[in-house]
PDB file of N, CA and C in Angstrom:
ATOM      1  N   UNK A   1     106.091  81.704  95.032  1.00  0.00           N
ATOM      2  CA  UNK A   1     104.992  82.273  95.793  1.00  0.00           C
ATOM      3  C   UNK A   1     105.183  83.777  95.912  1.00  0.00           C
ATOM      4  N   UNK A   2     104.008  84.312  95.894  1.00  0.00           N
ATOM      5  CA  UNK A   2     104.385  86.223  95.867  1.00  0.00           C
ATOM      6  C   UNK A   2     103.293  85.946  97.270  1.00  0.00           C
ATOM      7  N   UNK A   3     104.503  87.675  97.751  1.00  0.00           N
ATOM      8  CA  UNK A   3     103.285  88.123  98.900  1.00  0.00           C
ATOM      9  C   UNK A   3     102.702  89.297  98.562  1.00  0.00           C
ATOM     10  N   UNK A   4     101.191  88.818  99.019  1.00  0.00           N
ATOM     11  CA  UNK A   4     100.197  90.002  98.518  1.00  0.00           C
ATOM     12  C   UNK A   4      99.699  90.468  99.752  1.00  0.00           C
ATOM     13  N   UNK A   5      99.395  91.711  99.882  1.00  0.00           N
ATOM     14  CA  UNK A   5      98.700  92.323 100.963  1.00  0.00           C
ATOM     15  C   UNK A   5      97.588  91.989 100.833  1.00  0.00           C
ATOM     16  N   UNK A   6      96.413  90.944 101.510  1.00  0.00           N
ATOM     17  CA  UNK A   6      95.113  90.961 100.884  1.00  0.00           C
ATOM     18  C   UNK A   6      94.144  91.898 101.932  1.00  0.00           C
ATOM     19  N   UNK A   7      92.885  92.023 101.182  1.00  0.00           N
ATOM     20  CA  UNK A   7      92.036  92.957 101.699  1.00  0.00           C
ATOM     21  C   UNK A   7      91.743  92.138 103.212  1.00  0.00           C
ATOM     22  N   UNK A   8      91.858  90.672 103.456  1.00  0.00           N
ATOM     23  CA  UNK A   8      91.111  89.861 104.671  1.00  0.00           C
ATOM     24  C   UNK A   8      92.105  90.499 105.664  1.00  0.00           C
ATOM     25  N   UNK A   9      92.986  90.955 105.620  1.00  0.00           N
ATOM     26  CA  UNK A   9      94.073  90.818 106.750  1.00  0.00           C
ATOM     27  C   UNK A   9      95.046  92.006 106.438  1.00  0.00           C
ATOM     28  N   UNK A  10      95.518  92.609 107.674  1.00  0.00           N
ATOM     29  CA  UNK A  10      96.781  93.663 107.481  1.00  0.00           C
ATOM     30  C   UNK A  10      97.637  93.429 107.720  1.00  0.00           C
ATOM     31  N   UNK A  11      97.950  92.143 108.243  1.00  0.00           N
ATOM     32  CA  UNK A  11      99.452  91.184 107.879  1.00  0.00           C
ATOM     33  C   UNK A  11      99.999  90.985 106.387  1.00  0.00           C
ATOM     34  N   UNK A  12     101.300  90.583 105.733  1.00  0.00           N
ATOM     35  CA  UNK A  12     101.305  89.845 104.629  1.00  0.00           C
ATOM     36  C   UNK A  12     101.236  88.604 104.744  1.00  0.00           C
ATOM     37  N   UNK A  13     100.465  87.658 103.899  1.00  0.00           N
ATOM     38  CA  UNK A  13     100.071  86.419 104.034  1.00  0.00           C
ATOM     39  C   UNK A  13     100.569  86.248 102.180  1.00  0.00           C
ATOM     40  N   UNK A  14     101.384  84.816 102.673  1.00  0.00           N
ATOM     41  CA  UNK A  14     101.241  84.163 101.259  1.00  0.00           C
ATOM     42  C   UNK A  14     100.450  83.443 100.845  1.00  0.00           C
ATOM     43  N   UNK A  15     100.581  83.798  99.227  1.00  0.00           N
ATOM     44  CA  UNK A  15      99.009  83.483  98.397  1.00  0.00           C
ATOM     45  C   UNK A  15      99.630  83.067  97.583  1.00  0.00           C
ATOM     46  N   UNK A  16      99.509  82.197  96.846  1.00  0.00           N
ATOM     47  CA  UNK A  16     100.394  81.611  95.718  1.00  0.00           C
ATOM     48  C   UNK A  16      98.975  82.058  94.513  1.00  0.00           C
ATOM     49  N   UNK A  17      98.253  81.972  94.589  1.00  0.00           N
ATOM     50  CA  UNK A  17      97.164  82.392  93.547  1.00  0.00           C
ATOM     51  C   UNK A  17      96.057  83.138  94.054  1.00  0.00           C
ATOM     52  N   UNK A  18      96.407  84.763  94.329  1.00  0.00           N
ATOM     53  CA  UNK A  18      95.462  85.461  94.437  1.00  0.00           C
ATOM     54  C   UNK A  18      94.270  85.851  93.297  1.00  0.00           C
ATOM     55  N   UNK A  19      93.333  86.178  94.079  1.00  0.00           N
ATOM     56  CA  UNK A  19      91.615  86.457  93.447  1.00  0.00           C
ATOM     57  C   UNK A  19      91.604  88.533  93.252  1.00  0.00           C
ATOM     58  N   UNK A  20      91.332  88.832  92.593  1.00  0.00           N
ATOM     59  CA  UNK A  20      91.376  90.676  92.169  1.00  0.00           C
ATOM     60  C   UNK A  20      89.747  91.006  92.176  1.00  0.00           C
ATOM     61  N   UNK A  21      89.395  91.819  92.847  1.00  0.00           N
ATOM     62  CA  UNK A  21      88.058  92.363  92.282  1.00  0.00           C
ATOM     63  C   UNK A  21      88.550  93.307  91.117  1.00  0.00           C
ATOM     64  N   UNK A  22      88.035  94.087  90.533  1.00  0.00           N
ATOM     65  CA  UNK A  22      88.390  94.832  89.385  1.00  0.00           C
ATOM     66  C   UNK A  22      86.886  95.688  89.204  1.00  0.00           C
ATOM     67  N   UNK A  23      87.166  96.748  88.435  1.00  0.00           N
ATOM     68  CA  UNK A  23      86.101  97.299  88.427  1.00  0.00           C
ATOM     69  C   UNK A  23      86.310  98.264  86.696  1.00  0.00           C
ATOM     70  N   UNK A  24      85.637  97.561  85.873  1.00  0.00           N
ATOM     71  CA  UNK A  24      85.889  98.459  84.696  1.00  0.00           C
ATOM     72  C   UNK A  24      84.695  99.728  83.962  1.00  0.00           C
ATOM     73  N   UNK A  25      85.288 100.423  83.719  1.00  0.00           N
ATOM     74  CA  UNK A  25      84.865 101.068  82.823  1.00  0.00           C
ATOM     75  C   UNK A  25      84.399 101.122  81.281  1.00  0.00           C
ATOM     76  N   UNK A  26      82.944 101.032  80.996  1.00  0.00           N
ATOM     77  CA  UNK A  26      82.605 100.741  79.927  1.00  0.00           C
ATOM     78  C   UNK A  26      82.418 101.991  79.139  1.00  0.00           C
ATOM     79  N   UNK A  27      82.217 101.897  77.891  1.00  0.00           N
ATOM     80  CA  UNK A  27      82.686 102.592  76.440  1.00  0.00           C
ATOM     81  C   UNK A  27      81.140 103.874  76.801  1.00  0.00           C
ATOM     82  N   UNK A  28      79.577 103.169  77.594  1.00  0.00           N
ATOM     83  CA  UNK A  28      78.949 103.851  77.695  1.00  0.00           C
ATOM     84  C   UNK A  28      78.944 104.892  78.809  1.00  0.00           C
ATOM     85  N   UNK A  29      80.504 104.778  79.561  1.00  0.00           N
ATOM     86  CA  UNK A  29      80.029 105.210  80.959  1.00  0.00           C
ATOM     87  C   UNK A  29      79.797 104.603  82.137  1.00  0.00           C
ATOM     88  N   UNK A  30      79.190 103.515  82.007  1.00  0.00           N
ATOM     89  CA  UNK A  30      78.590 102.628  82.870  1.00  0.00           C
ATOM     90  C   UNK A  30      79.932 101.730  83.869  1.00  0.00           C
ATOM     91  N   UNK A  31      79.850 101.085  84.313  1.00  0.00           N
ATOM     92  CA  UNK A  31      80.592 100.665  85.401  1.00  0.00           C
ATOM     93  C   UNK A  31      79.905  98.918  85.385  1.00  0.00           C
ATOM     94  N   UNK A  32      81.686  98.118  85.226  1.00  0.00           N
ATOM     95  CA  UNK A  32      81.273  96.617  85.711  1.00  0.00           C
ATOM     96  C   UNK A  32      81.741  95.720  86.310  1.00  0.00           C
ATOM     97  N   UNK A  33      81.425  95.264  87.454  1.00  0.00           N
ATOM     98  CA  UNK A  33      82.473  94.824  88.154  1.00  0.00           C
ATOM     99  C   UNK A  33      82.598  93.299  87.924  1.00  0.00           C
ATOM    100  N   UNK A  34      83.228  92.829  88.307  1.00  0.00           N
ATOM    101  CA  UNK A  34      84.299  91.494  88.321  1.00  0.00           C
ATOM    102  C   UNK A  34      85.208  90.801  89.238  1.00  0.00           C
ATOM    103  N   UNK A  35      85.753  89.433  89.300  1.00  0.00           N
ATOM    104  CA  UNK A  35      86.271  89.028  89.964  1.00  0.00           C
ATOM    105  C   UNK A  35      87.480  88.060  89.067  1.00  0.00           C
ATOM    106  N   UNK A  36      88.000  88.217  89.058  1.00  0.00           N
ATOM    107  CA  UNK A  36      89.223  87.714  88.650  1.00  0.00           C
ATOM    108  C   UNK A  36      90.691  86.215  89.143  1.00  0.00           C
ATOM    109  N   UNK A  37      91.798  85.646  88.522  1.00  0.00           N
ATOM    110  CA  UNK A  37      92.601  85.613  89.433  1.00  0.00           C
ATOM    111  C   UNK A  37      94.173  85.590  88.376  1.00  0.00           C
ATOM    112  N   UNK A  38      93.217  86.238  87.448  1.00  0.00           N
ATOM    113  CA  UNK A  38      94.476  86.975  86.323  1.00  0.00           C
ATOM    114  C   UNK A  38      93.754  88.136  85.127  1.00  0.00           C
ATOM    115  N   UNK A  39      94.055  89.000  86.089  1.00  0.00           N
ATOM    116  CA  UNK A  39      93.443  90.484  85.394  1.00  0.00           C
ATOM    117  C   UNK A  39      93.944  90.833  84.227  1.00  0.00           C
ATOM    118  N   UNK A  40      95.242  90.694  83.933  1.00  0.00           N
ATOM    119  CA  UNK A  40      95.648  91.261  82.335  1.00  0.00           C
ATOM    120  C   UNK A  40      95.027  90.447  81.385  1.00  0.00           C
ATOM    121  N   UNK A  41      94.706  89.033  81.465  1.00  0.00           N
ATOM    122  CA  UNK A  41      93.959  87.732  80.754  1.00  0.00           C
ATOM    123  C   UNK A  41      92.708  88.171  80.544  1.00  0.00           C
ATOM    124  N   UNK A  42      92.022  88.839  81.388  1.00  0.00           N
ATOM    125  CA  UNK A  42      90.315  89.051  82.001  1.00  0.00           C
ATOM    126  C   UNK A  42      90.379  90.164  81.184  1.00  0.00           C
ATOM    127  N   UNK A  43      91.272  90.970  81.067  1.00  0.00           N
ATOM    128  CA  UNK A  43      91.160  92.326  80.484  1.00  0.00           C
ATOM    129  C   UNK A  43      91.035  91.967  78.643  1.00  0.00           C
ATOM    130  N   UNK A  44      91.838  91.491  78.608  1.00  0.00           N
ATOM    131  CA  UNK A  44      92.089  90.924  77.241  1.00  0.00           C
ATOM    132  C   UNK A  44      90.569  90.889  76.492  1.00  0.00           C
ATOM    133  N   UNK A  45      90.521  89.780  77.351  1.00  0.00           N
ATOM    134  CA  UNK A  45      88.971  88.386  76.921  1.00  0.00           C
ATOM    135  C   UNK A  45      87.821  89.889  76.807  1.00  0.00           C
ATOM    136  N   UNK A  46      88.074  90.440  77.786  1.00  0.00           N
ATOM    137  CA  UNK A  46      86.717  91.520  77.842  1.00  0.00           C
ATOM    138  C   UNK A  46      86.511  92.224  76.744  1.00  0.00           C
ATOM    139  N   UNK A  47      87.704  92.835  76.241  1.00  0.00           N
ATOM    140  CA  UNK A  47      88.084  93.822  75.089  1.00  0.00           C
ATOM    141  C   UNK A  47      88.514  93.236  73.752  1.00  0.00           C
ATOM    142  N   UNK A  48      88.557  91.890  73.840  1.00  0.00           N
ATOM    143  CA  UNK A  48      88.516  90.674  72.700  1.00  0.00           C
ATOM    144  C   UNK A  48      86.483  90.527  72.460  1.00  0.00           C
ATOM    145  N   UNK A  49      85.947  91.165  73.265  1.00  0.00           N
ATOM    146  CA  UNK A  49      84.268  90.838  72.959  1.00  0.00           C
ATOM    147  C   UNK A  49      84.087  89.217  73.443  1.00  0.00           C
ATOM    148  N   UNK A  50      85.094  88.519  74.393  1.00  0.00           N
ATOM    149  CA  UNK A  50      85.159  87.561  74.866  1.00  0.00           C
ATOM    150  C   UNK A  50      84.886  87.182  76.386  1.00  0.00           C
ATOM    151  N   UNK A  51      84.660  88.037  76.840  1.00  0.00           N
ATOM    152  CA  UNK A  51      84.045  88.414  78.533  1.00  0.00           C
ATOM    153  C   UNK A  51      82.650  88.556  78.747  1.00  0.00           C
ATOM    154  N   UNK A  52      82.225  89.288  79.716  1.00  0.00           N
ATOM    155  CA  UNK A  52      81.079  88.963  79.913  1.00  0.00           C
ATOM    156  C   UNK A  52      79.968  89.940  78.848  1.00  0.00           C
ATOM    157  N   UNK A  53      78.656  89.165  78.826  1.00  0.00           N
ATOM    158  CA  UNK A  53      77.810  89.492  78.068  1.00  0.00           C
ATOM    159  C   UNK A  53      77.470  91.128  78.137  1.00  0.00           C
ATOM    160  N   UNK A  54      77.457  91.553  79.597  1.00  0.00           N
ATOM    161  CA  UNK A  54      77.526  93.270  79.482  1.00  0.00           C
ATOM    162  C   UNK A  54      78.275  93.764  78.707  1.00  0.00           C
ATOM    163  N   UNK A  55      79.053  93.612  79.465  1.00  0.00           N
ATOM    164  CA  UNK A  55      81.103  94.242  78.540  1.00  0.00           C
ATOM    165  C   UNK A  55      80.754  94.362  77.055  1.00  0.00           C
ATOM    166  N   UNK A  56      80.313  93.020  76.277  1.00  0.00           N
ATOM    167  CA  UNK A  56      80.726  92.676  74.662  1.00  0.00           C
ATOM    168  C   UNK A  56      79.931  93.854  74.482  1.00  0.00           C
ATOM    169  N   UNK A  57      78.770  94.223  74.149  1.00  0.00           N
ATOM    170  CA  UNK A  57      77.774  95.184  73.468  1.00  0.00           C
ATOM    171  C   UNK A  57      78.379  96.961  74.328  1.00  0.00           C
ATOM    172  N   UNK A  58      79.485  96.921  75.079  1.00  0.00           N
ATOM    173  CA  UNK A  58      80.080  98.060  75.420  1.00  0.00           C
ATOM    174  C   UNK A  58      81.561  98.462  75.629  1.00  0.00           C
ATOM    175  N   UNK A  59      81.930  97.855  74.811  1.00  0.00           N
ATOM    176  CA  UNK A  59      83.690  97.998  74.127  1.00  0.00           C
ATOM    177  C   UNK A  59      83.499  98.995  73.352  1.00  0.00           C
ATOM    178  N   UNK A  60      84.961  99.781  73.798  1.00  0.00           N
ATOM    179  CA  UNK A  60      85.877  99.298  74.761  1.00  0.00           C
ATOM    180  C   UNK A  60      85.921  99.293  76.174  1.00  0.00           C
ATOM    181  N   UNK A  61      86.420  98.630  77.088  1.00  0.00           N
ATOM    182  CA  UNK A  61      86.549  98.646  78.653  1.00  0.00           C
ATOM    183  C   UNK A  61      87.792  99.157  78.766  1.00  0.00           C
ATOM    184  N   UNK A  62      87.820  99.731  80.455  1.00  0.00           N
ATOM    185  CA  UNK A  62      88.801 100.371  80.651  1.00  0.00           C
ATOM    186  C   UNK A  62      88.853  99.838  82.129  1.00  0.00           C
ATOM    187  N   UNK A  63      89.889  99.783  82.838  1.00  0.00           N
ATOM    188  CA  UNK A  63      90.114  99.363  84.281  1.00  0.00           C
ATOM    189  C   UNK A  63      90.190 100.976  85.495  1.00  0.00           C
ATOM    190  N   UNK A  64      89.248 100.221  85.568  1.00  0.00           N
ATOM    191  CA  UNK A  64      88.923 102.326  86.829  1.00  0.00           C
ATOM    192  C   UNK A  64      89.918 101.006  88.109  1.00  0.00           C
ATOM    193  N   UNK A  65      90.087 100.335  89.216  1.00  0.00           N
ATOM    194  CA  UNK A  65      90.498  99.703  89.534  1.00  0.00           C
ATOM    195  C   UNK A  65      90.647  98.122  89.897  1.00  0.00           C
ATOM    196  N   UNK A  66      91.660  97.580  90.463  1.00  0.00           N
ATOM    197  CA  UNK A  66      92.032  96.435  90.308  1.00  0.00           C
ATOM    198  C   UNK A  66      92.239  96.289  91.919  1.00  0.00           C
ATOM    199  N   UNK A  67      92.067  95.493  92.837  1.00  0.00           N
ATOM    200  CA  UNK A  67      92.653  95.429  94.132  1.00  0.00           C
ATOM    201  C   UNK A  67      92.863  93.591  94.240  1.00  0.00           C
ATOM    202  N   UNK A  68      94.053  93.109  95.168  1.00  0.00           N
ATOM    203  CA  UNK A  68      93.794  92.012  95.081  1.00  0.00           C
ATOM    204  C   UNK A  68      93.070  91.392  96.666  1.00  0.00           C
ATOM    205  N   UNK A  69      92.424  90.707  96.703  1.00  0.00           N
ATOM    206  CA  UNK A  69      91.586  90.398  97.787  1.00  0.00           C
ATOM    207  C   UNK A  69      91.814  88.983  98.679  1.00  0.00           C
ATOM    208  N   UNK A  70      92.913  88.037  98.346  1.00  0.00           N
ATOM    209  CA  UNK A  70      92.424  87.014  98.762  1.00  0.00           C
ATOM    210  C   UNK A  70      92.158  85.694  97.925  1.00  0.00           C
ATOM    211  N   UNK A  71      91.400  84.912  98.590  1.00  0.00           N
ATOM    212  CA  UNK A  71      90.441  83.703  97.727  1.00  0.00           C
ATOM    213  C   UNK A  71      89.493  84.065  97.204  1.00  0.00           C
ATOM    214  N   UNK A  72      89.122  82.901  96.357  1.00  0.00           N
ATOM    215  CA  UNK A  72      87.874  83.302  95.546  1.00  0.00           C
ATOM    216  C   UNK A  72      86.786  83.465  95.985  1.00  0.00           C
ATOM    217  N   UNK A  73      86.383  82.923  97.771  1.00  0.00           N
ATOM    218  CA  UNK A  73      85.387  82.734  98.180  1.00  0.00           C
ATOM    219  C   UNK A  73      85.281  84.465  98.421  1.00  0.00           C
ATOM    220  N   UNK A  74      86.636  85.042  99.024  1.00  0.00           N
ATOM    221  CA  UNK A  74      86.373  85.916  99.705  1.00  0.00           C
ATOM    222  C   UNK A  74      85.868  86.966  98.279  1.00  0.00           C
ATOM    223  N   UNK A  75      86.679  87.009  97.172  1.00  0.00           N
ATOM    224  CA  UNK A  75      86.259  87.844  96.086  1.00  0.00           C
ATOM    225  C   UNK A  75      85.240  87.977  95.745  1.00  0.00           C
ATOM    226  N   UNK A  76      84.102  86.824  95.603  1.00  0.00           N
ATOM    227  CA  UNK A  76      83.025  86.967  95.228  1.00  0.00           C
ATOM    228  C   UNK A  76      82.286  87.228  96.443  1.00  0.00           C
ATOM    229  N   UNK A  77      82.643  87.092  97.638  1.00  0.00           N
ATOM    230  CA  UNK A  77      81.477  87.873  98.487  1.00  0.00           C
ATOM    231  C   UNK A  77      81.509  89.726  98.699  1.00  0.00           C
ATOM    232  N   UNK A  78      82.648  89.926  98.038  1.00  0.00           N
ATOM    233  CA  UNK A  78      83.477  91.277  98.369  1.00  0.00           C
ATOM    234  C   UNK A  78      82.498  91.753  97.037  1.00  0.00           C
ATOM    235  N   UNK A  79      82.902  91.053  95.850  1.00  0.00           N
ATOM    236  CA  UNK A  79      81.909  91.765  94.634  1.00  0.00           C
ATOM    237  C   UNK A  79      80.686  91.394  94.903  1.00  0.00           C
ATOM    238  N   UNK A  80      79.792  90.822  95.282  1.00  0.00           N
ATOM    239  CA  UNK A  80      78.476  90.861  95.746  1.00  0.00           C
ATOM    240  C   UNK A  80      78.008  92.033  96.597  1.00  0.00           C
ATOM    241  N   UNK A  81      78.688  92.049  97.613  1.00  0.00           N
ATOM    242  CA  UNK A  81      78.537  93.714  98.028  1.00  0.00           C
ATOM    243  C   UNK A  81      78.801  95.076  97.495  1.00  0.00           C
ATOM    244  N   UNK A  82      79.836  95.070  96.599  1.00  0.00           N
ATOM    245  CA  UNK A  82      80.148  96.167  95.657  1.00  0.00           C
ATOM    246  C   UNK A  82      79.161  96.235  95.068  1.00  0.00           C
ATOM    247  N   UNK A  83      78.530  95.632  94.539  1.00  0.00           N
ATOM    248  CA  UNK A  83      77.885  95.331  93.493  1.00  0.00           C
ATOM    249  C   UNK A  83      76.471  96.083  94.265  1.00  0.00           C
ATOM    250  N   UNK A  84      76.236  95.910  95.196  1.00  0.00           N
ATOM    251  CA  UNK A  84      74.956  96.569  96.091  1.00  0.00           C
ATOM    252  C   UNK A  84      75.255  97.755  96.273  1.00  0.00           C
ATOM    253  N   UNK A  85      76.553  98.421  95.843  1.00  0.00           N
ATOM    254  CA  UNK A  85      76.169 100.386  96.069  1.00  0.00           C
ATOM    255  C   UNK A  85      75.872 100.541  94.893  1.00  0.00           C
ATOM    256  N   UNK A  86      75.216 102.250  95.359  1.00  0.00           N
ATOM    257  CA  UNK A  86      74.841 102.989  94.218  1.00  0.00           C
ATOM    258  C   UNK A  86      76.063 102.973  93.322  1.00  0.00           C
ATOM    259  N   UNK A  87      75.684 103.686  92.471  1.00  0.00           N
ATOM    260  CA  UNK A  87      76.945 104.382  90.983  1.00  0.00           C
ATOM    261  C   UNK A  87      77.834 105.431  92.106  1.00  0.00           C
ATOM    262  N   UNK A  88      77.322 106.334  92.693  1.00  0.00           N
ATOM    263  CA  UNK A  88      77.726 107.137  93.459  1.00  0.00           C
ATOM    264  C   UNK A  88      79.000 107.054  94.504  1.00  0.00           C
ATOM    265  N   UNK A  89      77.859 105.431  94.949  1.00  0.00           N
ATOM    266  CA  UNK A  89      79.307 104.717  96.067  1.00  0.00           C
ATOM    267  C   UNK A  89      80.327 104.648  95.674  1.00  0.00           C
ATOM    268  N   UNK A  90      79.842 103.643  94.201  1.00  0.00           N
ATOM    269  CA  UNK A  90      81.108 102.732  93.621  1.00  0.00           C
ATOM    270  C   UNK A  90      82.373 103.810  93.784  1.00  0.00           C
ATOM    271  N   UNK A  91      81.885 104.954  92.875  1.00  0.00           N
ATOM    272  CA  UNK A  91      82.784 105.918  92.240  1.00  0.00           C
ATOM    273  C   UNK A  91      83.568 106.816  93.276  1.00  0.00           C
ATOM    274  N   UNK A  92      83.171 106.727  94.275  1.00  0.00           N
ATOM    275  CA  UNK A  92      83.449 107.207  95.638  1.00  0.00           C
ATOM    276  C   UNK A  92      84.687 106.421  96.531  1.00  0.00           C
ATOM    277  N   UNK A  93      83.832 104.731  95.997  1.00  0.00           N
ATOM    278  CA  UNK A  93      84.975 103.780  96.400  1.00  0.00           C
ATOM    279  C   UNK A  93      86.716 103.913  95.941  1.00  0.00           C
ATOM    280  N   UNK A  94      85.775 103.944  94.507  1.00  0.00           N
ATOM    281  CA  UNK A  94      87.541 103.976  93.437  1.00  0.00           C
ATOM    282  C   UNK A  94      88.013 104.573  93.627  1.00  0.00           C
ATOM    283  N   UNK A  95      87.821 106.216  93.708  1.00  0.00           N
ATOM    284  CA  UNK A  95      88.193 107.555  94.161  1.00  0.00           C
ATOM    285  C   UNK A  95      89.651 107.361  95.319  1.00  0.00           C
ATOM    286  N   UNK A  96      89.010 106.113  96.208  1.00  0.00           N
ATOM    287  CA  UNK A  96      89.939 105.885  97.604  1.00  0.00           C
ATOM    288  C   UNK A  96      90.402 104.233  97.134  1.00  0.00           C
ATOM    289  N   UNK A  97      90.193 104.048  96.079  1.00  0.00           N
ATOM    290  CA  UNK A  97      91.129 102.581  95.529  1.00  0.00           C
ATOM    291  C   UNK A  97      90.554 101.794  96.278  1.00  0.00           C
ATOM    292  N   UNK A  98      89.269 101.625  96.731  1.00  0.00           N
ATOM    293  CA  UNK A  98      88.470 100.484  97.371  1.00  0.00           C
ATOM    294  C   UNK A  98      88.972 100.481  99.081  1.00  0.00           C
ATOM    295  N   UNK A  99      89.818 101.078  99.185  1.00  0.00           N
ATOM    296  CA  UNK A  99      90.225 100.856 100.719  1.00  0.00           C
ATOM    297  C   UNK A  99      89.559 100.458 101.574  1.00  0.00           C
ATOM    298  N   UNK A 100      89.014 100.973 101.602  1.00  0.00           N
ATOM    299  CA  UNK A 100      88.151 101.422 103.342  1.00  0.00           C
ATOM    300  C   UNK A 100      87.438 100.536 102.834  1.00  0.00           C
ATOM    301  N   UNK A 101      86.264 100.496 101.950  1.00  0.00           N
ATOM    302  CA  UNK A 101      85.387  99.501 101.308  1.00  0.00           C
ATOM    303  C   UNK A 101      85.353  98.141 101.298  1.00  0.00           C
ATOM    304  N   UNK A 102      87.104  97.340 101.344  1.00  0.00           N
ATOM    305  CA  UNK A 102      87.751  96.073 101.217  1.00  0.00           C
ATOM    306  C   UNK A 102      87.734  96.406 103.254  1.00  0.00           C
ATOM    307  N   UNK A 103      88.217  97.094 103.635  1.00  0.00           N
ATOM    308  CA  UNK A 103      88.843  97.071 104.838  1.00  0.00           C
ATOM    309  C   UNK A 103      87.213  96.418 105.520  1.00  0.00           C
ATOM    310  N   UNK A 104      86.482  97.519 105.730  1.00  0.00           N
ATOM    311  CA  UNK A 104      85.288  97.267 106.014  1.00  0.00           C
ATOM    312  C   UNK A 104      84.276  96.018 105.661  1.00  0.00           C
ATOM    313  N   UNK A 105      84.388  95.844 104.370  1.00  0.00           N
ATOM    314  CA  UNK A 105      83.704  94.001 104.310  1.00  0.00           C
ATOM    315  C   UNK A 105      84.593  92.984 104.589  1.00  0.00           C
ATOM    316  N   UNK A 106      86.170  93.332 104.649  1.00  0.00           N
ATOM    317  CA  UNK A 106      86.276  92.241 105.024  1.00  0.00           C
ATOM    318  C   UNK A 106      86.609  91.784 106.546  1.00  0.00           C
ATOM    319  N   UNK A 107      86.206  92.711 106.882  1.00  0.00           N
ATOM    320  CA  UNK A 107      85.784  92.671 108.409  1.00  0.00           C
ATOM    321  C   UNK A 107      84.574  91.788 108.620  1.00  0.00           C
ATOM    322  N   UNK A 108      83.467  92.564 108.147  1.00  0.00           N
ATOM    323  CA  UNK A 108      82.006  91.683 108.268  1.00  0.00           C
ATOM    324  C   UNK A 108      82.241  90.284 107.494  1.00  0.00           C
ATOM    325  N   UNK A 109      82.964  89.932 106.383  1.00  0.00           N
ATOM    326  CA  UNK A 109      82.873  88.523 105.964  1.00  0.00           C
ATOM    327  C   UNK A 109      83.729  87.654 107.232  1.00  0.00           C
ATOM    328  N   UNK A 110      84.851  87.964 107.419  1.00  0.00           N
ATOM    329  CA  UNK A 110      85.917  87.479 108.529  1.00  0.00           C
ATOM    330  C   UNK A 110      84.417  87.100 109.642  1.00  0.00           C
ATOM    331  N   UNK A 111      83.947  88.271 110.191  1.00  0.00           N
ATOM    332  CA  UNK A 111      83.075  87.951 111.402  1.00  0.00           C
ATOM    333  C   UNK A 111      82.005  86.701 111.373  1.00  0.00           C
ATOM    334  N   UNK A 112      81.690  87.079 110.276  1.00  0.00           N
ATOM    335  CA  UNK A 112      79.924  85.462 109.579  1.00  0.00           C
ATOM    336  C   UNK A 112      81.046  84.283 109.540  1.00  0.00           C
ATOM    337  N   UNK A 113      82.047  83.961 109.262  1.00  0.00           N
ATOM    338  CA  UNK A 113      83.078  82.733 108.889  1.00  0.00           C
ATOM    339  C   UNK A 113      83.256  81.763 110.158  1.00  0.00           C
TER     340      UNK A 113
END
């Protein structure tokens, strides 16, 4: 079991299989995010033209960041909201490695639960 700092909590909590949002960088510029719960694999598949349908038609990808978050429930509600800022945000986010961004939703997801 590894301990991961996850974005839900500022305790360490063990996770035997943590979930990563990730956020890559495509060949046009463009920006795509993701959810993961083995990023070097995900990275692979993406840049193999084996990931998602955006990605293939914009290889190569590049990893702007990786954070690990938790469960999967919590990952995909974390990338559902990422996914709702501008280009501006995002890039603003990464800038600060998602911090505040993870800190802050996963406050509001914790609260709806």
């Amino acid at each position: 079991m590894a301990m991961v700092n996850t974005a839900a909590e500022d305790t360490d909590t063990i996770v035997t299989n943590p979930w990563f949002l990730y956020v890559l960088q495509c060949s046009d510029n463009t920006l795509y995010t993701g959810i993961t719960n083995d990023f070097s694999k995900r990275l692979a598949r993406h840049n193999a033209g084996k990931g998602a349908k955006y990605t293939r038609a914009r290889l190569p990808v590049s990893m702007e960041v990786c954070v690990a978050v938790g469960d999967r429930s919590q990952a995909s509600k974390l990338e559902y909201r990422f996914k709702q800022l501008s280009r501006s945000q995002k890039l603003a986010q990464i800038d600060c490695k998602l911090d505040e961004f993870l800190r802050q939703q996963s406050d509001t997801v914790n609260q709806k639960n």
